[in-house]
C-alpha atoms as a PDB file:
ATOM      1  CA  UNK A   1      30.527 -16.370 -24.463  1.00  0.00           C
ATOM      2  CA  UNK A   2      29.484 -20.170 -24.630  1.00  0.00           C
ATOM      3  CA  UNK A   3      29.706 -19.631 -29.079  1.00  0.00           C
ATOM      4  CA  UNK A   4      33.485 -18.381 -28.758  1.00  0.00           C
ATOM      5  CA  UNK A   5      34.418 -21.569 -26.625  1.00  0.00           C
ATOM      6  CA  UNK A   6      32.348 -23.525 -29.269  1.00  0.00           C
ATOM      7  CA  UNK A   7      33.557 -21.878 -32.108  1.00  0.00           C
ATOM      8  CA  UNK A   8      37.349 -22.080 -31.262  1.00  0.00           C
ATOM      9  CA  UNK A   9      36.831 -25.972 -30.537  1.00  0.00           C
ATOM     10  CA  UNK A  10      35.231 -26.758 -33.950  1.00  0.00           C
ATOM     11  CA  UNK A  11      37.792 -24.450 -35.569  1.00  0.00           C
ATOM     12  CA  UNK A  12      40.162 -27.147 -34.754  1.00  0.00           C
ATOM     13  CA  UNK A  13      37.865 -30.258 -35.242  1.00  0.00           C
ATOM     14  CA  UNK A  14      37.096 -28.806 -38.808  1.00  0.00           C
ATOM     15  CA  UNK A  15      40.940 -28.655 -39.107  1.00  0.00           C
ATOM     16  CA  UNK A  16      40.787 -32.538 -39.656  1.00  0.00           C
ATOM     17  CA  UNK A  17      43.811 -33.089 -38.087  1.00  0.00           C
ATOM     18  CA  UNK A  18      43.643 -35.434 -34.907  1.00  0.00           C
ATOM     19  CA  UNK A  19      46.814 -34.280 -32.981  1.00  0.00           C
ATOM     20  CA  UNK A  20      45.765 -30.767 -33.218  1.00  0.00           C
ATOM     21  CA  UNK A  21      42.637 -31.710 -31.728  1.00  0.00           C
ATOM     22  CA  UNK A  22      44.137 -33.947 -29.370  1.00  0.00           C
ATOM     23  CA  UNK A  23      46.206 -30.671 -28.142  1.00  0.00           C
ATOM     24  CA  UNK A  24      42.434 -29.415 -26.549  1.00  0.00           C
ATOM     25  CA  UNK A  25      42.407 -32.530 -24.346  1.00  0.00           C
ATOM     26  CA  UNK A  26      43.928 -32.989 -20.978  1.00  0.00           C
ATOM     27  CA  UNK A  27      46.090 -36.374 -21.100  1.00  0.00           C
ATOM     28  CA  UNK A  28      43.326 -38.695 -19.454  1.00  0.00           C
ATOM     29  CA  UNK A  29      40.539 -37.356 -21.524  1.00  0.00           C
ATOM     30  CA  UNK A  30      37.421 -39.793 -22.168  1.00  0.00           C
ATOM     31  CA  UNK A  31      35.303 -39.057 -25.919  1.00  0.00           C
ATOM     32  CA  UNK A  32      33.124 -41.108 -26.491  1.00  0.00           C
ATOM     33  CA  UNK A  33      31.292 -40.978 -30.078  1.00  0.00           C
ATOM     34  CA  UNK A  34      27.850 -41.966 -30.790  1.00  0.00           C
ATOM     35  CA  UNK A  35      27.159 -45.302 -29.440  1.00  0.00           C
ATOM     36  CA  UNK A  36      30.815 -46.415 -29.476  1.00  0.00           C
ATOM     37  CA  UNK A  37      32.831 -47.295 -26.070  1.00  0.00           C
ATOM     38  CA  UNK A  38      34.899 -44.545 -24.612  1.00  0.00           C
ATOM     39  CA  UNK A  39      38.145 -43.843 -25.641  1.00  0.00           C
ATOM     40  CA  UNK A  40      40.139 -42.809 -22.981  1.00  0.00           C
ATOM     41  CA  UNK A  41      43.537 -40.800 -22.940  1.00  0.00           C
ATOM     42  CA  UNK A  42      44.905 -38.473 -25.605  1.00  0.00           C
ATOM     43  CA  UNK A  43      46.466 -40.416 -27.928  1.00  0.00           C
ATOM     44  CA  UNK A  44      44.270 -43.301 -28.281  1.00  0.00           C
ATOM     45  CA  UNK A  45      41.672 -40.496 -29.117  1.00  0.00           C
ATOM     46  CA  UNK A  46      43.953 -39.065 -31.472  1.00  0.00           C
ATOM     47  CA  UNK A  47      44.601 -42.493 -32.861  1.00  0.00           C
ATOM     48  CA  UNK A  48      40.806 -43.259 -33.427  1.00  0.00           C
ATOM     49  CA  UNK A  49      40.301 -40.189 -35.140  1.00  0.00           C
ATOM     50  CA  UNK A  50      42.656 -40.483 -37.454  1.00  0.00           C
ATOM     51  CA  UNK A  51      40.539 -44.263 -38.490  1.00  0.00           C
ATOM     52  CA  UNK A  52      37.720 -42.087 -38.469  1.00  0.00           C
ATOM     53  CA  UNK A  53      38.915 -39.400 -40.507  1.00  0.00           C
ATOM     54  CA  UNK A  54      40.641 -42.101 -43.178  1.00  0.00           C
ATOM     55  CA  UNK A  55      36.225 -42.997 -43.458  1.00  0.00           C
ATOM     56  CA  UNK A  56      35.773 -39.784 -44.543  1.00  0.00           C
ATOM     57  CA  UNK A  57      36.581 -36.459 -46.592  1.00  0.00           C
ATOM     58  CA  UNK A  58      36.620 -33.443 -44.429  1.00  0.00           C
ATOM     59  CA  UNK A  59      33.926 -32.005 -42.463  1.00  0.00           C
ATOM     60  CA  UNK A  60      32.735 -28.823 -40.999  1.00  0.00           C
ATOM     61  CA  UNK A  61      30.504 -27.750 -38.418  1.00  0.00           C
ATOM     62  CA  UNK A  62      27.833 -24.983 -38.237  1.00  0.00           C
ATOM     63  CA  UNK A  63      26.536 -24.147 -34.622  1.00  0.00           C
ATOM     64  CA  UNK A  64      22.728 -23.825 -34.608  1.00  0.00           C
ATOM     65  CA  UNK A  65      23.150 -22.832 -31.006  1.00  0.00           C
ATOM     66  CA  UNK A  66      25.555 -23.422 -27.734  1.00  0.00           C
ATOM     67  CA  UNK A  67      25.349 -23.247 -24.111  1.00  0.00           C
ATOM     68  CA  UNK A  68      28.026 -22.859 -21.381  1.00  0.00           C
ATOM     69  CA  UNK A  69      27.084 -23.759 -17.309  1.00  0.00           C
ATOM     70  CA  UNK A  70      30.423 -23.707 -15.223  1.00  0.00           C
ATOM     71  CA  UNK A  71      32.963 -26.082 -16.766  1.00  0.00           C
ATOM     72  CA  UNK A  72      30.336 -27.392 -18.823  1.00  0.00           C
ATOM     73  CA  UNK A  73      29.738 -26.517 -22.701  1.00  0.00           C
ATOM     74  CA  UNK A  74      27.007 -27.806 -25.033  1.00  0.00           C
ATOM     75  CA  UNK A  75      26.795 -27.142 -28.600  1.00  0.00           C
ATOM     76  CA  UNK A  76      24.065 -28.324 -31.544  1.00  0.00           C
ATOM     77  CA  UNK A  77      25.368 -28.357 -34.717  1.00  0.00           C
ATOM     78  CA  UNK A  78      24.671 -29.324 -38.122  1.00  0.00           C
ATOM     79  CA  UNK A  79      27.763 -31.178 -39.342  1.00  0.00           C
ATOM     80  CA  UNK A  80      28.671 -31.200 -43.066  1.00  0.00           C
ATOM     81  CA  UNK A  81      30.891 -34.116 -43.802  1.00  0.00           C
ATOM     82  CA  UNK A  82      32.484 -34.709 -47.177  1.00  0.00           C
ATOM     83  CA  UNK A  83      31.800 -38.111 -48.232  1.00  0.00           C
ATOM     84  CA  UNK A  84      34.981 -40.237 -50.276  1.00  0.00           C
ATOM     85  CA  UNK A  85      32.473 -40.365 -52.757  1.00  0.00           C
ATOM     86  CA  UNK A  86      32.840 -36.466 -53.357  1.00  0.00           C
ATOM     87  CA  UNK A  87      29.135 -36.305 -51.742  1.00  0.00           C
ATOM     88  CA  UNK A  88      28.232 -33.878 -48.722  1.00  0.00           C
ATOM     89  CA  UNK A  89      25.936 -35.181 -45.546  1.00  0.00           C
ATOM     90  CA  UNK A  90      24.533 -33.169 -43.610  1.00  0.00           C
ATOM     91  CA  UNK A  91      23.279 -34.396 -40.199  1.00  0.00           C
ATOM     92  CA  UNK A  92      22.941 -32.895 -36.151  1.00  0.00           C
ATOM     93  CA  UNK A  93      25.132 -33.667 -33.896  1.00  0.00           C
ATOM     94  CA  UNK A  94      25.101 -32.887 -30.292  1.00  0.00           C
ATOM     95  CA  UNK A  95      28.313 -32.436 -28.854  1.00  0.00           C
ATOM     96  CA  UNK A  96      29.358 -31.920 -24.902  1.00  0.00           C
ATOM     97  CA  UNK A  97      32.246 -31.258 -23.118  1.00  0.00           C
ATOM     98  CA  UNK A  98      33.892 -30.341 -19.922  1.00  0.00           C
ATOM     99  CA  UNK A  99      36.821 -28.269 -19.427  1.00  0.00           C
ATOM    100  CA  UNK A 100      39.471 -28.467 -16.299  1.00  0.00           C
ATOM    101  CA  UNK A 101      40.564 -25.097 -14.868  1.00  0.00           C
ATOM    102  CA  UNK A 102      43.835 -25.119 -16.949  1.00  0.00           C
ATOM    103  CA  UNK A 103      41.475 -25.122 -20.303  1.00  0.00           C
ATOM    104  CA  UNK A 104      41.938 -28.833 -21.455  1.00  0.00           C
ATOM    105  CA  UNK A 105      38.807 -30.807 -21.875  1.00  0.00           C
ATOM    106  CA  UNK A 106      38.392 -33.889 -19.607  1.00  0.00           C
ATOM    107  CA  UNK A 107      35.474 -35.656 -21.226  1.00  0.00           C
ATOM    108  CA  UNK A 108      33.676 -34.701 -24.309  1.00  0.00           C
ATOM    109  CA  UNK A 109      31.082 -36.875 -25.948  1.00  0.00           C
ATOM    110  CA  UNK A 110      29.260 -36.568 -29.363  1.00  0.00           C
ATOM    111  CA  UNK A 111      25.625 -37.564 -29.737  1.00  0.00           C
ATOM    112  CA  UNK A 112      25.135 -38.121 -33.715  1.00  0.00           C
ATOM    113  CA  UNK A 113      23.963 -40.509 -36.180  1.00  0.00           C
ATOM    114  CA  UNK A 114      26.093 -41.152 -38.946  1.00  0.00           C
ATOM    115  CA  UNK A 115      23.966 -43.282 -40.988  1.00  0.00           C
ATOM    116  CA  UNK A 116      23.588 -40.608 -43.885  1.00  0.00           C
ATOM    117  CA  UNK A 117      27.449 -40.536 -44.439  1.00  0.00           C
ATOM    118  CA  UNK A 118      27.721 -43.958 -45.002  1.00  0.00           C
ATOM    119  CA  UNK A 119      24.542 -44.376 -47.006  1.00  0.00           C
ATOM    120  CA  UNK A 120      25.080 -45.540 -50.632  1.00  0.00           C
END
């Protein structure tokens, strides 16, 4: 069960398009991003994807495995990200959320190092 919540949530990452993902999130969300500060609320985390996404290509996301306990879901991945250059980078990623009883996640946070994207 815990792949088909994972699955349907990186669907719409891998859609690059941050309002669609901010749709997932309840209004007050908190993401926080690698070692970054949280971002709280839905449209500040819509509006610091879309600086991330202007860093990058596209990306897509292949789940290695994922986990669900209660509200709780926790998916490793190998994320593919499409460099400007025209490169791909490939790097893990770690990603965890936490879903209210209406479906919208509250907090989700990434664990990833980016490094190899940005690498000349």
């Amino acid at each position: 069960m815990s792949d088909d919540v994972a699955r349907r949530v990186f669907q719409v990452v891998d859609l690059f398009d941050p309002d669609k993902f901010a749709q997932l999130l309840a209004e007050d969300a908190t993401l926080v991003f690698g070692n970054a500060e949280p971002t709280v609320g839905r449209e500040a985390i819509a509006a610091g994807l879309r600086t991330f996404f202007s860093t990058i290509g596209g990306l897509r996301h292949r789940i290695v495995r994922s986990w669900q306990v209660d509200a709780d879901t926790i998916a490793e991945t190998e994320v593919t990200y499409r460099r400007l250059d025209g490169k791909d980078a490939s790097v893990a990623a770690v990603s965890i959320w936490r879903t209210r009883e209406d479906g919208l996640i509250s907090d989700y946070r990434i664990f990833i190092d980016l490094a190899p994207v940005y690498a000349a």
